[in-house]
Protein backbone atom coordinates (compact mmCIF):
# COMPACT_ATOMS: atom_id res chain seq x y z
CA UNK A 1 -138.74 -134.03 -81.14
CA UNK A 2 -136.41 -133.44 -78.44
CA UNK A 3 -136.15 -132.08 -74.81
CA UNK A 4 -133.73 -129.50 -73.25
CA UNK A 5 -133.73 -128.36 -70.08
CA UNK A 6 -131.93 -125.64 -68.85
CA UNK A 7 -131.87 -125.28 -65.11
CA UNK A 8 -129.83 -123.21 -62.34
CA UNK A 9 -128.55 -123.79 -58.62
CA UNK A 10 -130.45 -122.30 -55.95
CA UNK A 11 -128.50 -121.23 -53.05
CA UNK A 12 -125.71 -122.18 -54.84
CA UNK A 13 -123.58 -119.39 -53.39
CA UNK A 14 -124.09 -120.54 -49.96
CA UNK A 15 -122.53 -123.90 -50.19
CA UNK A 16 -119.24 -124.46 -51.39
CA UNK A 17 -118.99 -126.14 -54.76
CA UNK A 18 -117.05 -128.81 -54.58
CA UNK A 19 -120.08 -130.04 -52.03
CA UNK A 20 -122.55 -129.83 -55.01
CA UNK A 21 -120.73 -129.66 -58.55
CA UNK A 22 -119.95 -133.81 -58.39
CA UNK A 23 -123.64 -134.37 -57.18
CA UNK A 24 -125.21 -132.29 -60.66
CA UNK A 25 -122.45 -133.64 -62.76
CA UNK A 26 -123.70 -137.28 -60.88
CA UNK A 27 -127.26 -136.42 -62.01
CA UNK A 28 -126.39 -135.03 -65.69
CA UNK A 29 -124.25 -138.47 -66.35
CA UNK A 30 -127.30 -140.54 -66.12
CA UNK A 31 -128.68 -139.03 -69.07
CA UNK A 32 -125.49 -138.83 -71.57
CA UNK A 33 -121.99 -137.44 -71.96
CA UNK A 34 -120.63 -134.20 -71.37
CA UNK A 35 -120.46 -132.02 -73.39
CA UNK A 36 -122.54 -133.61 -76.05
CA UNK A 37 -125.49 -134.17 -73.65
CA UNK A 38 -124.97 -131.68 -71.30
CA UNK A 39 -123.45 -128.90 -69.74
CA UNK A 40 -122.52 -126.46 -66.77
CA UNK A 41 -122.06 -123.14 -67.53
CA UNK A 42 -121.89 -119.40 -65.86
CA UNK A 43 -121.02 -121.87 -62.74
CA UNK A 44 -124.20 -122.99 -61.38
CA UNK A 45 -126.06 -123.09 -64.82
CA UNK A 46 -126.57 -126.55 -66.75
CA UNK A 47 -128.26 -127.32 -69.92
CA UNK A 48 -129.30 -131.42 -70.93
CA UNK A 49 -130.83 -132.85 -73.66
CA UNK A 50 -132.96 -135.95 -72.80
CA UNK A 51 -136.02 -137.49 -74.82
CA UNK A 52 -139.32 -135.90 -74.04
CA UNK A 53 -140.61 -139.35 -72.78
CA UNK A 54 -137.70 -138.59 -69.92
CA UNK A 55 -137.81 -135.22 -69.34
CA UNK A 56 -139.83 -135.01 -66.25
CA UNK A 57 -138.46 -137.89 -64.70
CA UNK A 58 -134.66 -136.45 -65.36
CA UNK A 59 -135.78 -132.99 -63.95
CA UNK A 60 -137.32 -134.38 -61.15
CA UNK A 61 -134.45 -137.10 -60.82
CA UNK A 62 -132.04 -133.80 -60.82
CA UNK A 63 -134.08 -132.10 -57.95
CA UNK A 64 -134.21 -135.14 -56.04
CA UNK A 65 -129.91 -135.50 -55.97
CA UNK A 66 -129.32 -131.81 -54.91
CA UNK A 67 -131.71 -131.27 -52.45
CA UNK A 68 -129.65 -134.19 -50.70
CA UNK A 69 -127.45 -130.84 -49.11
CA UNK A 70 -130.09 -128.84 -47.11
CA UNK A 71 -131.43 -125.55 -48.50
CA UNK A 72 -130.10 -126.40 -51.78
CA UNK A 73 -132.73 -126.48 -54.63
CA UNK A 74 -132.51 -126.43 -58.18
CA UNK A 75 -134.62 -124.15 -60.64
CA UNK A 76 -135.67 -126.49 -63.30
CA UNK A 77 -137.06 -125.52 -67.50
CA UNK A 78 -138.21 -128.42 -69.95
CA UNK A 79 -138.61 -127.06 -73.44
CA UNK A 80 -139.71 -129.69 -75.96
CA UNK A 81 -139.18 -128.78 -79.68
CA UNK A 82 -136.83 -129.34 -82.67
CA UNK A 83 -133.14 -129.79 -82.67
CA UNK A 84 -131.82 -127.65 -85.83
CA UNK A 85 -128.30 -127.35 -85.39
CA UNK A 86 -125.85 -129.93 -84.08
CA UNK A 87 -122.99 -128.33 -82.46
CA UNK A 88 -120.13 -130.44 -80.29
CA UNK A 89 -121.43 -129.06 -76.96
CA UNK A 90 -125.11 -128.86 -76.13
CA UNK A 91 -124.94 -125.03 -75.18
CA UNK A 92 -123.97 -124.53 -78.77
CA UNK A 93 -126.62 -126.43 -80.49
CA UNK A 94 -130.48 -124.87 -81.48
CA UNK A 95 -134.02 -125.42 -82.45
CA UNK A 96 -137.21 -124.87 -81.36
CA UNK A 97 -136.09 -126.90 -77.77
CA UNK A 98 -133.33 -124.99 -76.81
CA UNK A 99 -135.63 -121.67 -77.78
CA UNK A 100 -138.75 -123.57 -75.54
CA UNK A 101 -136.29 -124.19 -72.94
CA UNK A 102 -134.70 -120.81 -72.33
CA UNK A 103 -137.89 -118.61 -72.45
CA UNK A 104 -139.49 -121.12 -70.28
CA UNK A 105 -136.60 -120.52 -68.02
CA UNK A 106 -136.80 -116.83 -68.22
CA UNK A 107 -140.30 -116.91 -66.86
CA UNK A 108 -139.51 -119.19 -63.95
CA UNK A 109 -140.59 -116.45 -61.02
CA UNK A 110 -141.78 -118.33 -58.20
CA UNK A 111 -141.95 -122.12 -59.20
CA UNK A 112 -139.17 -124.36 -59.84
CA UNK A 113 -140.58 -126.40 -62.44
CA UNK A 114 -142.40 -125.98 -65.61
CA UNK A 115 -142.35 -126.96 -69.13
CA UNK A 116 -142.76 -125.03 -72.74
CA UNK A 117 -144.07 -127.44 -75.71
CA UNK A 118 -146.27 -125.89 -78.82
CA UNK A 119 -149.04 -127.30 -77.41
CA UNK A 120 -151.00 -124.81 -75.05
CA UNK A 121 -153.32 -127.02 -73.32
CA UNK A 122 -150.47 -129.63 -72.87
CA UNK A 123 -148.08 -127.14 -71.15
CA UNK A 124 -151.37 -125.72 -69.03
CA UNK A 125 -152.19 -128.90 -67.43
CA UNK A 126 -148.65 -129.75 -67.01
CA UNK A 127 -147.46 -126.60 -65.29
CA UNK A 128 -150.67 -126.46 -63.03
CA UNK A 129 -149.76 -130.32 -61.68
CA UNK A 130 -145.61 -129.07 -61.45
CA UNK A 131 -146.61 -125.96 -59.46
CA UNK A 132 -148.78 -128.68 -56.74
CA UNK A 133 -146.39 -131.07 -57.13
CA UNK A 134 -143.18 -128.65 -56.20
CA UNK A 135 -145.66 -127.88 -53.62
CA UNK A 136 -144.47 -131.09 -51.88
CA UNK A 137 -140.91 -131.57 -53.60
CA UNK A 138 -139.66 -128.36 -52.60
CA UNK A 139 -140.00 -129.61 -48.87
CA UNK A 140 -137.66 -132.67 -49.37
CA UNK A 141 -135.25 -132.64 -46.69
CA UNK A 142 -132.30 -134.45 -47.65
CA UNK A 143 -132.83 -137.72 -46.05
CA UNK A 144 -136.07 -138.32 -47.93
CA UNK A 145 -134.61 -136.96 -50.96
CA UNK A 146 -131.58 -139.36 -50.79
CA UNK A 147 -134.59 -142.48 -50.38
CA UNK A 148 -136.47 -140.39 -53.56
CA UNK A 149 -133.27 -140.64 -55.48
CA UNK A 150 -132.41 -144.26 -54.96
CA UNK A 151 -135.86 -144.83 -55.57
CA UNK A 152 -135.42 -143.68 -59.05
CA UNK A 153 -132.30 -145.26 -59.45
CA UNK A 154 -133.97 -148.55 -58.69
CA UNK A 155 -136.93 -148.73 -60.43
CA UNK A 156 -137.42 -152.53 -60.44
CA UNK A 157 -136.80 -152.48 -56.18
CA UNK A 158 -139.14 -152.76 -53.40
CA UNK A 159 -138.86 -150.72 -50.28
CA UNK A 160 -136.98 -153.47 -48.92
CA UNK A 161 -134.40 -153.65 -51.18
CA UNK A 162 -134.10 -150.05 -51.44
CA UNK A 163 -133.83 -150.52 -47.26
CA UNK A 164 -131.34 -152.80 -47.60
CA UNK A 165 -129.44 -150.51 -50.49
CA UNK A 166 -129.05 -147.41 -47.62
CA UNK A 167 -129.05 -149.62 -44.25
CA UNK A 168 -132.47 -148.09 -43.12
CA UNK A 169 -135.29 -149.98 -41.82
CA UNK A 170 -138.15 -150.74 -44.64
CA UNK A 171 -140.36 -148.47 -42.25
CA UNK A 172 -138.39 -145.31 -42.50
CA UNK A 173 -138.12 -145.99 -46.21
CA UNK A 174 -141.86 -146.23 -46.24
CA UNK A 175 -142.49 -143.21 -44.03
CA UNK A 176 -140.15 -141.23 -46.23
CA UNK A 177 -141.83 -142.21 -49.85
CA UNK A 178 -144.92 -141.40 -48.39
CA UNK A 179 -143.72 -137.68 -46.97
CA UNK A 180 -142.40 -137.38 -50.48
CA UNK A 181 -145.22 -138.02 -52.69
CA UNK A 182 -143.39 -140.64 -54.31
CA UNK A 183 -146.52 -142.50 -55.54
CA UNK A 184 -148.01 -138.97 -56.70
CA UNK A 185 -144.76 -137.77 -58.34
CA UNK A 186 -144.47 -141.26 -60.08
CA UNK A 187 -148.19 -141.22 -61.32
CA UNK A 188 -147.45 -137.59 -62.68
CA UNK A 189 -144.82 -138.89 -64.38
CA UNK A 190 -146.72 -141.61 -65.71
CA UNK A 191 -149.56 -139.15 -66.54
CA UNK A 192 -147.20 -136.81 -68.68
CA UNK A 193 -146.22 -139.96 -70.83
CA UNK A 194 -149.74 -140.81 -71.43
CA UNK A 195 -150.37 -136.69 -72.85
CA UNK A 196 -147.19 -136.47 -74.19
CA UNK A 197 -147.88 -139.81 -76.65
CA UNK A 198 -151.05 -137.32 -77.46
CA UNK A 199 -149.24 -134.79 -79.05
């Protein structure tokens, strides 16, 4: 099993690109090569394939580095499936993912985040705790995403290292986790892990 997501810029057109493009392709790096691993297409479109166990967290991870330019947001689709055909780029590859991934996509309306598995009750659980969760994560004002992303980047840190990393006091750091959910977004990611091993 594998997992692609397929995801868009939005706002994109009010920013100028060369303000954004290096902060995706920053993102997209962490998980693989281009153009093997992923993609940006149609300008503001990118596909990635991660493994399901990182999915969320690389979605989330993704959200977390663009919404470090105000009033940019990203719309994000995790399709888990089969990968049938191996092509040199990712946009050119297929399976049951990629399928997952785009029709999941399609249906993204209001929310920014959901997910598309062949498992019904897995996806309905998991797209009612995304559409609370982007509740909160849609509100991330850059500062607090920048402490969200270095955060993720730095697993192993405390708040005073990460503090220390971006010359901020260990109390902002604190105040900003906290304003971010970063406790809630890390037990949902631990939480999808746990149901995911399930399937």
């Amino acid at each position: 099993m594998t997992a692609i997501i397929t995801g868009d810029i939005i706002n994109s057109k009010d920013h100028k690109t060369s303000k954004w493009l290096p902060l995706l392709k920053q993102a997209l790096s962490r998980y693989g090569t281009e153009p093997l691993a992923w993609e940006i297409y149609r300008g503001d479109s990118f596909q990635l394939e991660t493994s399901p166990e990182q999915a969320l967290e690389a979605a989330l991870y993704i959200k977390a580095h663009l919404k470090q330019i105000r009033h940019l947001d990203v719309r994000v689709a995790i399709g888990l499936g089969e990968k049938d055909y191996v092509a040199e780029k990712i946009t050119e590859s297929n399976g049951t993912a990629f399928v997952r991934s785009g029709e999941c996509f399609d249906g993204l309306k209001k929310q920014t985040l959901a997910i598309n598995s062949d498992n019904e009750a897995f996806d309905t659980t998991m797209n009612l705790i995304l559409q609370l969760a982007t509740l909160t994560m849609d509100n991330w004002l850059p500062a607090t995403a920048k402490i969200v992303c270095t955060a993720m980047e730095n697993p192993e840190a405390n708040q005073k290292e990460i503090a220390t990393l971006l010359d901020k006091s260990q109390s902002t750091i604190s105040e900003a986790l906290i304003r971010a959910g970063f406790d809630e977004v890390q037990k949902m990611i631990h939480f999808y892990r746990t149901q995911l091993a399930q399937l």
